[in-house]
C-alpha atoms as a PDB file:
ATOM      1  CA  UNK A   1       0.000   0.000   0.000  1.00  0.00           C
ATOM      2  CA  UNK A   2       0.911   3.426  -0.401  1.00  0.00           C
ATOM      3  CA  UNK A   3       1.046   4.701   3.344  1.00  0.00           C
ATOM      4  CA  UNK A   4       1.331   8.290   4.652  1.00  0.00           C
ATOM      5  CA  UNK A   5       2.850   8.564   7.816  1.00  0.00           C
ATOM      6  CA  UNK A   6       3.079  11.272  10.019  1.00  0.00           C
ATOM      7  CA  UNK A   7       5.399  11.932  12.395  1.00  0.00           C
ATOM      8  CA  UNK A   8       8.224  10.185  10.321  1.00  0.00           C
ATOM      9  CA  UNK A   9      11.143  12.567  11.978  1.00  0.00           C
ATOM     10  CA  UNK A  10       9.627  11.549  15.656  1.00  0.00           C
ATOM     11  CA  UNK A  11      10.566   9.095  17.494  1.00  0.00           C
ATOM     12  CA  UNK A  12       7.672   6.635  16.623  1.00  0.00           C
ATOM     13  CA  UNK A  13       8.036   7.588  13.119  1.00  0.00           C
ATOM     14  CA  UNK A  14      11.908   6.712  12.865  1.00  0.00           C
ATOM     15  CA  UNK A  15      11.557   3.232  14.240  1.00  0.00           C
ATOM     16  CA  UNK A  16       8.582   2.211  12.002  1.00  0.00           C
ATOM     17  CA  UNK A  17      10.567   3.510   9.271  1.00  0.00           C
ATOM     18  CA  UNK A  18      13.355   1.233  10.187  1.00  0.00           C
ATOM     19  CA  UNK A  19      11.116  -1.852  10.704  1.00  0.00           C
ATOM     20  CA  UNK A  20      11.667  -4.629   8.376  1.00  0.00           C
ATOM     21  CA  UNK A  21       8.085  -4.382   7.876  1.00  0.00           C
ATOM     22  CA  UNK A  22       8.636  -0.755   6.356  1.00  0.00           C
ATOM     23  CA  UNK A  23       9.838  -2.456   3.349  1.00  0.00           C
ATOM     24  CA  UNK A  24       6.338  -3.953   1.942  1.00  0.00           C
ATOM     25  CA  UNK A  25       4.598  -0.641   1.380  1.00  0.00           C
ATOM     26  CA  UNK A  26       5.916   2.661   0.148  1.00  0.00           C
ATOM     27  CA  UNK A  27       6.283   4.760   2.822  1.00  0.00           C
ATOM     28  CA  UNK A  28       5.506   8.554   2.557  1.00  0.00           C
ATOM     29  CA  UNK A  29       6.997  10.119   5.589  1.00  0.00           C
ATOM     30  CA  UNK A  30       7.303  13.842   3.854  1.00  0.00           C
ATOM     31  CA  UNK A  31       8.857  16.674   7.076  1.00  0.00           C
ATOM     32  CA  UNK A  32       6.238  19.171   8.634  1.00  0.00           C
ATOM     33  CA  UNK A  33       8.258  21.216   6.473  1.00  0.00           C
ATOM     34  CA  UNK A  34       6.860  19.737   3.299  1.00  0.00           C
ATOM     35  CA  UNK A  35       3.296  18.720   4.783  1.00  0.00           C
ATOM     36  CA  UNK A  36       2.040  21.477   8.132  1.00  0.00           C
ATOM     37  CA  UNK A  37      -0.273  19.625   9.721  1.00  0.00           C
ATOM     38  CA  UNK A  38      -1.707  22.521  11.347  1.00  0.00           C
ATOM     39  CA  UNK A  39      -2.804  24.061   7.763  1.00  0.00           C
ATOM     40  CA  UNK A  40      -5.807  22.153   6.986  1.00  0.00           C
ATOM     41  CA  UNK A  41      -5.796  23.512   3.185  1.00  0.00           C
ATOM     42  CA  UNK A  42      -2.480  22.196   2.632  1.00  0.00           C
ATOM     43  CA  UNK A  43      -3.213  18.743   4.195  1.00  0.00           C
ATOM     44  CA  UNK A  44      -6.491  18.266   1.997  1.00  0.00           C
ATOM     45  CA  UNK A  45      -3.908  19.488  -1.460  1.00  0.00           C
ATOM     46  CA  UNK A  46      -0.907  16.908  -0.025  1.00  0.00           C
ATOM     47  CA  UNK A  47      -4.087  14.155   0.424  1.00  0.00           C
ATOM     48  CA  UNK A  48      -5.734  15.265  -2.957  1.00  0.00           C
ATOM     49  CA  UNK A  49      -2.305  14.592  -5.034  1.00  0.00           C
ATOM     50  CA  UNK A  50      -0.872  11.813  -3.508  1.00  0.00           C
ATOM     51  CA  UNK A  51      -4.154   9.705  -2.617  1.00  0.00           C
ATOM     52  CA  UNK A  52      -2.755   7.514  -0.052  1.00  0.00           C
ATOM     53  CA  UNK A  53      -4.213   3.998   0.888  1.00  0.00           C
ATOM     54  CA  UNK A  54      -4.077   4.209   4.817  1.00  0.00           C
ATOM     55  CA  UNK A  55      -2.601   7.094   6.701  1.00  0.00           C
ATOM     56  CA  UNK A  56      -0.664   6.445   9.941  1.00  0.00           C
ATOM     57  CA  UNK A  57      -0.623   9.377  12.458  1.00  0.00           C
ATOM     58  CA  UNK A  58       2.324  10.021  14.968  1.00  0.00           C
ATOM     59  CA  UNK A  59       2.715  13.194  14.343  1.00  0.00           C
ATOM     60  CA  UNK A  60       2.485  15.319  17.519  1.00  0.00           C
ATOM     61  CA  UNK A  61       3.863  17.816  20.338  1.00  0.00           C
ATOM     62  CA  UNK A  62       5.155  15.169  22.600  1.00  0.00           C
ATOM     63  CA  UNK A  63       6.877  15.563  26.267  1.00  0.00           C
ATOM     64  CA  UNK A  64       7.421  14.438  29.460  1.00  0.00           C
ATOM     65  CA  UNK A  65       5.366  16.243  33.040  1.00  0.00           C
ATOM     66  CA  UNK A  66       7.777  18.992  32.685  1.00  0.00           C
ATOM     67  CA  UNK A  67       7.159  20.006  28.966  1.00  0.00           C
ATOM     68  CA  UNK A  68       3.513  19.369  29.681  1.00  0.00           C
ATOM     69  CA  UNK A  69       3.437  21.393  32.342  1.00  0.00           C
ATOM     70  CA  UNK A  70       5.144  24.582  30.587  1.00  0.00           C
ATOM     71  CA  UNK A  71       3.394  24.671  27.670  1.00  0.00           C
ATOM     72  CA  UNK A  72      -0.016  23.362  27.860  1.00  0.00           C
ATOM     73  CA  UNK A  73      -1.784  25.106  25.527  1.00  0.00           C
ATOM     74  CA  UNK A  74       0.645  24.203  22.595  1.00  0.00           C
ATOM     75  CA  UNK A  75      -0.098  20.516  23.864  1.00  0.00           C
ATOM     76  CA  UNK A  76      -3.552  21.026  23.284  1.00  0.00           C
ATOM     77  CA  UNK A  77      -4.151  23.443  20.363  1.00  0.00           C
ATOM     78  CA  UNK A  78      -1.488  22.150  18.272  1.00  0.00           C
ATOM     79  CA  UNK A  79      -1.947  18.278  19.138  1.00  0.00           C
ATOM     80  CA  UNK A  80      -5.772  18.949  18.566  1.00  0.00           C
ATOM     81  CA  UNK A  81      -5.137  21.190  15.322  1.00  0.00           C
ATOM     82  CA  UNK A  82      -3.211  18.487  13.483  1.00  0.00           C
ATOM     83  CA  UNK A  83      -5.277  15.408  14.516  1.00  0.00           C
ATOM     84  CA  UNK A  84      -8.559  16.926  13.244  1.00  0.00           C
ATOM     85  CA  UNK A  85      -6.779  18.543  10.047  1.00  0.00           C
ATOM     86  CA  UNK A  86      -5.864  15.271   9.256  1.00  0.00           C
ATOM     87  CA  UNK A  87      -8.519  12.948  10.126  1.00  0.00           C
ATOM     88  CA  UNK A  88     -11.195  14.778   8.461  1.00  0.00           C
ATOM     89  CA  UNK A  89      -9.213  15.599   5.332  1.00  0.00           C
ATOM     90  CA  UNK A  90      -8.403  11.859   4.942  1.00  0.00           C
ATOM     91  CA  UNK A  91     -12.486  11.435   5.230  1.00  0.00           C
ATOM     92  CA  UNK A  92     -12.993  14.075   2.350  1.00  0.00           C
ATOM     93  CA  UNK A  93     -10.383  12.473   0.047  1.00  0.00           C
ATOM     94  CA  UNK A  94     -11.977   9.052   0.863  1.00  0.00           C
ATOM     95  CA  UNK A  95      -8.444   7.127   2.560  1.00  0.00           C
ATOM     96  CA  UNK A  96     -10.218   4.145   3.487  1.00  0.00           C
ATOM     97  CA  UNK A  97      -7.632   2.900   6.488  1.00  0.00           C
ATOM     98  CA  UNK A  98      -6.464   5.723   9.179  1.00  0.00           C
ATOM     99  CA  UNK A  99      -4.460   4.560  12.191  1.00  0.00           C
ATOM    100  CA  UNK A 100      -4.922   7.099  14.493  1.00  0.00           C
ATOM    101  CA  UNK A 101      -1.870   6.837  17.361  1.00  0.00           C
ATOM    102  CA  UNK A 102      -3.014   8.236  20.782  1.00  0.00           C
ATOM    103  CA  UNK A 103      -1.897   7.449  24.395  1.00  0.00           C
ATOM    104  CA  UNK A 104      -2.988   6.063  27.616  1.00  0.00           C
ATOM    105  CA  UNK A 105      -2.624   9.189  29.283  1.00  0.00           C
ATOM    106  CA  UNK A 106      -6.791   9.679  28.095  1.00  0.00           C
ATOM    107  CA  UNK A 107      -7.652   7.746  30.650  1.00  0.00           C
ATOM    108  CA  UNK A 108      -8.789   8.893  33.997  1.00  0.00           C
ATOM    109  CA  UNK A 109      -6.629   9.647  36.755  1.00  0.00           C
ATOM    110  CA  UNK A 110      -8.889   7.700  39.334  1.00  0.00           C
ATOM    111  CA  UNK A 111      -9.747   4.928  37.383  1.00  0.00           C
ATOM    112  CA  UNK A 112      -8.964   1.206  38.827  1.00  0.00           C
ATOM    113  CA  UNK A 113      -6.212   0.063  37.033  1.00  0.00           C
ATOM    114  CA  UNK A 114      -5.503  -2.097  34.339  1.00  0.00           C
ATOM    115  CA  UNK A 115      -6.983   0.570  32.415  1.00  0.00           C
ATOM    116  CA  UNK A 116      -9.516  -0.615  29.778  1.00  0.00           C
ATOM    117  CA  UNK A 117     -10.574   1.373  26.453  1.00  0.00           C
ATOM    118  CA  UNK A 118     -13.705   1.797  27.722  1.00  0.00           C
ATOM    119  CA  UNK A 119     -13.078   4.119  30.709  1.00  0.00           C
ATOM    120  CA  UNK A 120     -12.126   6.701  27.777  1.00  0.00           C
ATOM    121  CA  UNK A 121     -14.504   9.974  29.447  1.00  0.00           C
ATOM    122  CA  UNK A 122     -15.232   7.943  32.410  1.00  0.00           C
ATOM    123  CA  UNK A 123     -13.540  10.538  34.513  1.00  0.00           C
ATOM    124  CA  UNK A 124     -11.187  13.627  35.577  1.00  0.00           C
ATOM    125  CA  UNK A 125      -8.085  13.443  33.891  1.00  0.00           C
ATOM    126  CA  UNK A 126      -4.727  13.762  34.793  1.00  0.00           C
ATOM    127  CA  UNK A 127      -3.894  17.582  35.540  1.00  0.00           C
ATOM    128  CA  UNK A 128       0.052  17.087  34.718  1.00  0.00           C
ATOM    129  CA  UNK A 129      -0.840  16.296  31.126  1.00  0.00           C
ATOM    130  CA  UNK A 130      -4.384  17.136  30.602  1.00  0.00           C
ATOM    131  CA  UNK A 131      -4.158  19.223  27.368  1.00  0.00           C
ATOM    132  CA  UNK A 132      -2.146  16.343  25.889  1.00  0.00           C
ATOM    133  CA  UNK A 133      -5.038  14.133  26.488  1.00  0.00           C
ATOM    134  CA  UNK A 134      -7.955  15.980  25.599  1.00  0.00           C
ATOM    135  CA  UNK A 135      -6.372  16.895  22.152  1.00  0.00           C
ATOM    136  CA  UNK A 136      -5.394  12.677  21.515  1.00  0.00           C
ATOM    137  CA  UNK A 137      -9.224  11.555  22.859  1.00  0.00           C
ATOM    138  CA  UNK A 138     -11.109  14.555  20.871  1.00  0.00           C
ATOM    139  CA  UNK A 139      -9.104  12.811  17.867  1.00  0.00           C
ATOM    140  CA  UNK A 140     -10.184   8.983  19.022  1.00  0.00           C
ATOM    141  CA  UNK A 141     -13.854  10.122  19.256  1.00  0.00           C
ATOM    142  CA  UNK A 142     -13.589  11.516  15.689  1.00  0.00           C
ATOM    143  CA  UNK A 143     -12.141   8.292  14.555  1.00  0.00           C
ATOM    144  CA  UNK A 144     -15.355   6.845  16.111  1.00  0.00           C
ATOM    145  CA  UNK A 145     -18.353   9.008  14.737  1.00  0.00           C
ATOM    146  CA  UNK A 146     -16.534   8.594  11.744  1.00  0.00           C
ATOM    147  CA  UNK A 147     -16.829   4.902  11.615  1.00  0.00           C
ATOM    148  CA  UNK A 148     -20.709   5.168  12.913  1.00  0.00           C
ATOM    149  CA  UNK A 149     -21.395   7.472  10.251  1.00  0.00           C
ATOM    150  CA  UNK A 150     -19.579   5.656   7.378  1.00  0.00           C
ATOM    151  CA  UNK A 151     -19.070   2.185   8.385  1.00  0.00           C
ATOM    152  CA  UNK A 152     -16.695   1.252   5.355  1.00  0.00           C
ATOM    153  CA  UNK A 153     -14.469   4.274   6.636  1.00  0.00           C
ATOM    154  CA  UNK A 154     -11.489   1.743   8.863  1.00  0.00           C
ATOM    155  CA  UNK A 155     -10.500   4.952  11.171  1.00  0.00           C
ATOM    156  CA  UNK A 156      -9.537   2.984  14.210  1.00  0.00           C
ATOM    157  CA  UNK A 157      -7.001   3.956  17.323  1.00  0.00           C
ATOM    158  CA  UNK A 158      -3.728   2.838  18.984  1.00  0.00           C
ATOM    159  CA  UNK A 159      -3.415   3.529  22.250  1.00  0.00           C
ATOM    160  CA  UNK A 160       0.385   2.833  23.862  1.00  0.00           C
ATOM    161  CA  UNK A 161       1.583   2.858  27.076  1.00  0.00           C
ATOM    162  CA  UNK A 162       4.788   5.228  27.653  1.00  0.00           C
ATOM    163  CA  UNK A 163       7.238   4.720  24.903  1.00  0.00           C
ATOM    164  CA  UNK A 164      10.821   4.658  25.074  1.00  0.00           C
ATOM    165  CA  UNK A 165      14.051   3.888  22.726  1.00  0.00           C
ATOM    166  CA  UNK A 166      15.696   4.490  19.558  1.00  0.00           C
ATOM    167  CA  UNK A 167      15.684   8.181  18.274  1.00  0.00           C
ATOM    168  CA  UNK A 168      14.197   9.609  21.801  1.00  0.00           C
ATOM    169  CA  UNK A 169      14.810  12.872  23.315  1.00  0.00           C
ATOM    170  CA  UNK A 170      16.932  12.935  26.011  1.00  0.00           C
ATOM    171  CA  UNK A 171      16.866  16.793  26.704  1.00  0.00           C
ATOM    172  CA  UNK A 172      15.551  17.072  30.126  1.00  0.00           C
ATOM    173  CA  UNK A 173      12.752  19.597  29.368  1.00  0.00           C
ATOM    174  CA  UNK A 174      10.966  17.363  26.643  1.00  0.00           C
ATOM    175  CA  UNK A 175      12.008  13.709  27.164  1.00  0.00           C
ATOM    176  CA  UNK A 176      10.179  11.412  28.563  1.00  0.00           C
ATOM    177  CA  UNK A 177      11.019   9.631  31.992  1.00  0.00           C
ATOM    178  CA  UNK A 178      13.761   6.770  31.136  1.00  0.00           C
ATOM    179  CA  UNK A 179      15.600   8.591  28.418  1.00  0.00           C
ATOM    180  CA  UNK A 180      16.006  11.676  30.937  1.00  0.00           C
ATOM    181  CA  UNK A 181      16.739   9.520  33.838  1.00  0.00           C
ATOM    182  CA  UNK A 182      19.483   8.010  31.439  1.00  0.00           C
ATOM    183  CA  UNK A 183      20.393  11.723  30.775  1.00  0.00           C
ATOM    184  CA  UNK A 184      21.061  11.916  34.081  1.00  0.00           C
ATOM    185  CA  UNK A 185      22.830   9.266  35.613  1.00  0.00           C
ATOM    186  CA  UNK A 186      25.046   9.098  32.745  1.00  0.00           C
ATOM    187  CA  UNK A 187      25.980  12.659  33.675  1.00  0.00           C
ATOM    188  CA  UNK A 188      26.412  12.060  37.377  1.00  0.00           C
ATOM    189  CA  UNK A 189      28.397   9.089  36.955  1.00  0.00           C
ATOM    190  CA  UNK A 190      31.218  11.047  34.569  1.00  0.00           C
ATOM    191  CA  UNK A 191      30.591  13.736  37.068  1.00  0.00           C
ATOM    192  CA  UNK A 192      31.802  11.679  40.263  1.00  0.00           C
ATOM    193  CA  UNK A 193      28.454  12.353  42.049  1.00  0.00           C
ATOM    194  CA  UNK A 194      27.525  10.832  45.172  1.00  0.00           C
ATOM    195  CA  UNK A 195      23.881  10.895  45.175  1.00  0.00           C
ATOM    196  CA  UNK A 196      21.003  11.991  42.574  1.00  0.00           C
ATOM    197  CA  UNK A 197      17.537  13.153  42.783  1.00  0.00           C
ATOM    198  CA  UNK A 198      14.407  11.420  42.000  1.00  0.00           C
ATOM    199  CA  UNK A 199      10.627  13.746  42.062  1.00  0.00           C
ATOM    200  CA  UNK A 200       8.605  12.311  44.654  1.00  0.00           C
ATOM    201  CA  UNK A 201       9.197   8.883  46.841  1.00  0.00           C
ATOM    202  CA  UNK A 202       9.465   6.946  43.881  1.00  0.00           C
ATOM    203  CA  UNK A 203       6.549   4.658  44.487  1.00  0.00           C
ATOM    204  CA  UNK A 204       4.360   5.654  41.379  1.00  0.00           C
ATOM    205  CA  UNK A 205       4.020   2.862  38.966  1.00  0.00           C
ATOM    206  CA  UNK A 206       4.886   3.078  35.355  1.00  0.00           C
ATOM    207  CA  UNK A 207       4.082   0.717  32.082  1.00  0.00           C
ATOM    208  CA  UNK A 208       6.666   1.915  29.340  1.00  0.00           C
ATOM    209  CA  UNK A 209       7.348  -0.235  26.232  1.00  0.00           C
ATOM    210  CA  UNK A 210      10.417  -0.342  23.707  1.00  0.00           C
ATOM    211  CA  UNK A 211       9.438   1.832  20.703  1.00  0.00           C
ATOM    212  CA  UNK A 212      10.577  -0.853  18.075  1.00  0.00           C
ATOM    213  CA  UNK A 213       8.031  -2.965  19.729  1.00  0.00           C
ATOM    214  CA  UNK A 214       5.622  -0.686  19.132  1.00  0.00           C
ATOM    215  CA  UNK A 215       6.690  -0.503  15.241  1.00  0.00           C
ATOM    216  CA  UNK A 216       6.176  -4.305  15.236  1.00  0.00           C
ATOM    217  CA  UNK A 217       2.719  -3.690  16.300  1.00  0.00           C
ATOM    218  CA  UNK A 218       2.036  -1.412  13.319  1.00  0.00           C
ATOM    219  CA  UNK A 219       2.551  -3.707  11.008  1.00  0.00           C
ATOM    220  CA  UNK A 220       0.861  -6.821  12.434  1.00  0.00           C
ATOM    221  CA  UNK A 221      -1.980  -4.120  12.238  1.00  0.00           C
ATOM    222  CA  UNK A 222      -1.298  -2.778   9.100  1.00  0.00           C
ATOM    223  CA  UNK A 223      -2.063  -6.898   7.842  1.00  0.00           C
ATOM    224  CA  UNK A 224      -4.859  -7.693  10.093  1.00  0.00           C
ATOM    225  CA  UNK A 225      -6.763  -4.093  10.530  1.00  0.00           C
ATOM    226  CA  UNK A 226     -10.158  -5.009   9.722  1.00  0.00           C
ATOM    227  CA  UNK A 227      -9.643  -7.605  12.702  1.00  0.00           C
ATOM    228  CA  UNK A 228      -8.659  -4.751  15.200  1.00  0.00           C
ATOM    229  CA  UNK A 229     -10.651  -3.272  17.387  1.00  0.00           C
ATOM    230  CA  UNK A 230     -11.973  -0.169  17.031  1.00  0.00           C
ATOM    231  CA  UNK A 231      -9.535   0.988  19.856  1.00  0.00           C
ATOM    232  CA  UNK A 232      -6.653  -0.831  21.329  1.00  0.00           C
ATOM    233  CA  UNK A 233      -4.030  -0.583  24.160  1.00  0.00           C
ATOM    234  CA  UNK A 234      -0.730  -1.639  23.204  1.00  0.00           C
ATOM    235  CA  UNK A 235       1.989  -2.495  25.947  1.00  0.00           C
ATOM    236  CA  UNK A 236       3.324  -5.004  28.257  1.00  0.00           C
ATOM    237  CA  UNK A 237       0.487  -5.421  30.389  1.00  0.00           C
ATOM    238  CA  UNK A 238       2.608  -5.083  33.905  1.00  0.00           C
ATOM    239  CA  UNK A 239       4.786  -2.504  35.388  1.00  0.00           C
ATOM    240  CA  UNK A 240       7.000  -1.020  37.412  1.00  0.00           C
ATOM    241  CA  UNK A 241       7.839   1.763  39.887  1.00  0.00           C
ATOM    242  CA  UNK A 242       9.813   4.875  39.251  1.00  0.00           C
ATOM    243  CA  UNK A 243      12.559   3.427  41.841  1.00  0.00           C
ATOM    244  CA  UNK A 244      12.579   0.465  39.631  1.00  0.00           C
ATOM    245  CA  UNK A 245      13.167   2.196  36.507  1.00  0.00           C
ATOM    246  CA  UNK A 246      16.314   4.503  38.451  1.00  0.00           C
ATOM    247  CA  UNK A 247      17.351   1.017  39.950  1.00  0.00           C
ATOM    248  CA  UNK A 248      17.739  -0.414  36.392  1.00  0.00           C
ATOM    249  CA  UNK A 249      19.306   2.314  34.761  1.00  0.00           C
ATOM    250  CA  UNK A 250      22.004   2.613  37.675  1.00  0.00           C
ATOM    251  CA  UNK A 251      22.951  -1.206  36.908  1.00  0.00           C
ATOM    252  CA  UNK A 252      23.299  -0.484  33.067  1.00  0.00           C
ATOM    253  CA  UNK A 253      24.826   2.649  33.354  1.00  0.00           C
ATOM    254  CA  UNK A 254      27.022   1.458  36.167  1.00  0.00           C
ATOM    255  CA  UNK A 255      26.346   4.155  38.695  1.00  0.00           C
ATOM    256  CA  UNK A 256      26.486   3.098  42.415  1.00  0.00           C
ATOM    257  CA  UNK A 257      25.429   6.156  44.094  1.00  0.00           C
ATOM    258  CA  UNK A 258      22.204   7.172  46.163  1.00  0.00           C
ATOM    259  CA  UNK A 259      18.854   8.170  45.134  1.00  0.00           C
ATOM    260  CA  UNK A 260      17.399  11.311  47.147  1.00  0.00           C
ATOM    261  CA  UNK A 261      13.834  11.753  47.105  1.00  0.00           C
ATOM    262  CA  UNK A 262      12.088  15.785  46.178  1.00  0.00           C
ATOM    263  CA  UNK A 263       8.733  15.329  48.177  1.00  0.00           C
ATOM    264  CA  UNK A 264       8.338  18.594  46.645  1.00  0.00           C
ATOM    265  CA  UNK A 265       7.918  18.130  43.153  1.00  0.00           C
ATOM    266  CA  UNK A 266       4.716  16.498  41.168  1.00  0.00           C
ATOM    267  CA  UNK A 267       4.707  12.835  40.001  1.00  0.00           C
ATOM    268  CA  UNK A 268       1.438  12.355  37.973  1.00  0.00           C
ATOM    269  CA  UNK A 269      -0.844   9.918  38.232  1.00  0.00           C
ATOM    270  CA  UNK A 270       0.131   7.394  41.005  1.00  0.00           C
ATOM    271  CA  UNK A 271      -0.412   3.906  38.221  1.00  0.00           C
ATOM    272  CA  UNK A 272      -0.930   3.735  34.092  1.00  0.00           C
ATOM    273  CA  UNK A 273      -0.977   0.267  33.453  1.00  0.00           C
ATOM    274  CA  UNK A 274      -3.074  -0.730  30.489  1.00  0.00           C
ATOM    275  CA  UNK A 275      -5.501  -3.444  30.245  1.00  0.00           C
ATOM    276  CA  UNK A 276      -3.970  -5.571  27.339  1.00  0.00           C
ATOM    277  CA  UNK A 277      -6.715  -8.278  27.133  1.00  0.00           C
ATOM    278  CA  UNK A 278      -8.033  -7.090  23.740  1.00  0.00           C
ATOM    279  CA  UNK A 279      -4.413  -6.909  22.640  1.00  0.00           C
ATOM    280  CA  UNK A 280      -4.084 -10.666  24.047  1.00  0.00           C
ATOM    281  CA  UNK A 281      -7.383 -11.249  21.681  1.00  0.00           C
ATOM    282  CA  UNK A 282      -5.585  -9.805  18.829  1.00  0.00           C
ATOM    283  CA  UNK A 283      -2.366 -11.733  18.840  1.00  0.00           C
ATOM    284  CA  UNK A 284       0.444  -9.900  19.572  1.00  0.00           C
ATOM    285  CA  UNK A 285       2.840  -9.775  22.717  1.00  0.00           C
ATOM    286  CA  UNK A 286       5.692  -7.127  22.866  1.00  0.00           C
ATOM    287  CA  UNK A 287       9.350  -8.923  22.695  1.00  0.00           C
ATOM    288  CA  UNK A 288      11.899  -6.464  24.314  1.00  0.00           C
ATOM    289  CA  UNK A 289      12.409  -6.679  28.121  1.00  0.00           C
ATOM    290  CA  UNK A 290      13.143  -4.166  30.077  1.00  0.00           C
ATOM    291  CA  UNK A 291      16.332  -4.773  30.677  1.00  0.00           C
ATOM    292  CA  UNK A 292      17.006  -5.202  27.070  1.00  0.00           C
ATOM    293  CA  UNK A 293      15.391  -1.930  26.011  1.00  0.00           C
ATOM    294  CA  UNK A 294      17.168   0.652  28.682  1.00  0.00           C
ATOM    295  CA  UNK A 295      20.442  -1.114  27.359  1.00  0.00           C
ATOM    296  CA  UNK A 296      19.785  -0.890  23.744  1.00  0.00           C
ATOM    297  CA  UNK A 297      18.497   2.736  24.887  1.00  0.00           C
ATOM    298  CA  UNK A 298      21.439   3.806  26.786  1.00  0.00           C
ATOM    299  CA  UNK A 299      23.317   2.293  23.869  1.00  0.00           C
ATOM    300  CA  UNK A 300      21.907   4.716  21.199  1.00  0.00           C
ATOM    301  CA  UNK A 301      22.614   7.647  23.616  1.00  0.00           C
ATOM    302  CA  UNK A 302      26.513   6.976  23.987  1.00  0.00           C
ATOM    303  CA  UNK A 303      26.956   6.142  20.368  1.00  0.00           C
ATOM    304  CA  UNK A 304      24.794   8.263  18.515  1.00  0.00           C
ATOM    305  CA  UNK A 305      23.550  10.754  20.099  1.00  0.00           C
ATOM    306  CA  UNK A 306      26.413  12.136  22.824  1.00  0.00           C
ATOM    307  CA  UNK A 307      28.944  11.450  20.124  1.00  0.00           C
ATOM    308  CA  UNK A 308      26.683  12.869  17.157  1.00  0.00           C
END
């Protein structure tokens, strides 16, 4: 098929691009240079002369609590802008397949964990990232009344757990948690430090998944989407704590130092583990452990991107 896919320069985008699977379809990934999401004129012209088979959306303003937290209208109004430009322009110029990428961060802070797809609007959300989420459910709903409206329409969603690996950011002000807790041990360890900080006591739990796992999931999709559900979770299905997650970089990184606790700062919601029975259903397991993926992480940091 001929696929667009947003988001190609992301880190989502760059592993599905380097996917074996990548190989069977021709893969548009054009820059937001060459395709601005947030111009919904130019995405109907780019959809109009390149008539695309399926369209794959990663594209987005992505972050960890402290980018969220800084700029959360940008999370919203651009996140929101693009989904919308794109979904409905893909419904004018009659794309029959649309996988719509979201995240589990939709669901509601309070609700009993593993979180299910159906809890989507069953409650408050998370304040840390709540633009985020309202912008990737108001595009998930669309996906929806566009299916109830035009059946033959495949607009269906993805929803992942944290994602980490390959091609992440590691800047503390946008990364997510495990490449900036890389970041930073990495940097206390050449620095000779004694101790490093973690926000809160470290007891909030955390699913996160390697992204090239997540690429693999695309394209067992990709061949089996009228099968998928209309929306999906995507991850390991157990988790860990942040102190975990410190623990296990430490041991890869080789840092023997001490972990001090800021009671001060905020830590999100307290557990995001996704209910992964559907995905069970649907017949795919993830294949990187944890351990594997925060080596093959730390890895990509030391060789590509501190010596880039």
């Amino acid at each position: 098929m001929n696929i667009l896919l947003t988001g190609g320069n992301g880190m989502v985008g760059k592993n599905i691009l380097e996917h074996a699977g990548a190989a069977s379809h021709a893969l548009l990934a054009p820059s937001s240079a060459e395709l601005n999401l947030l111009d919904g004129a130019a995405v109907a012209a780019w959809l109009a002369a390149h008539r695309p088979d399926m369209v794959i959306h990663c594209a987005g303003v992505v972050g960890g609590i402290q980018a969220n937290m800084a700029e959360p209208v940008r999370f919203l109004v651009d996140n929101m802008q693009m989904g919308l430009n794109l979904i409905t322009a893909a419904r004018a110029a009659g794309v029959g397949r649309l996988m719509n990428l979201s995240s589990s961060c939709m669901y509601p802070r309070a609700a009993a964990n593993p979180l299910a797809e159906e809890l989507i609007l069953a409650g408050e959300l998370e304040p840390t990232n709540e633009g985020y989420a309202l912008a990737k459910i108001a595009s998930t709903r669309l996906c929806e009344y566009i299916r109830k409206e035009e059946p033959a329409l495949l607009y269906k969603t993805v929803i992942p757990c944290n994602i980490y690996g390959r091609h992440d950011k590691f800047d503390p002000k946008h990364s997510h948690m495990i490449p900036a807790v890389i970041k930073k041990i990495v940097d206390a360890k050449l620095a000779g430090r004694a101790a490093i900080d973690i926000w809160g006591d470290g007891t909030a739990r955390r699913e996160f998944m390697y992204a090239g796992d997540l690429a693999d999931f695309v394209f067992y999709a990709i061949d089996r989407f009228e099968a998928m559900p209309q929306n999906i979770n995507v991850g390991l299905g157990h988790d860990y704590t942040i102190n975990e997650y410190y623990a296990a970089v430490a041991r890869t990184v080789g840092f023997d130092g001490a972990f001090e606790h800021d009671l001060s700062k905020p830590v999100g919601m307290k557990q995001k583990l996704i209910d992964d029975r559907k995905l069970a259903a649907f017949g795919w397991k993830y294949a990187t452990s944890i351990a594997d993926g925060i080596q093959q992480t730390y890895d990509y940091y030391m060789n590509e991107v501190r010596r880039g």
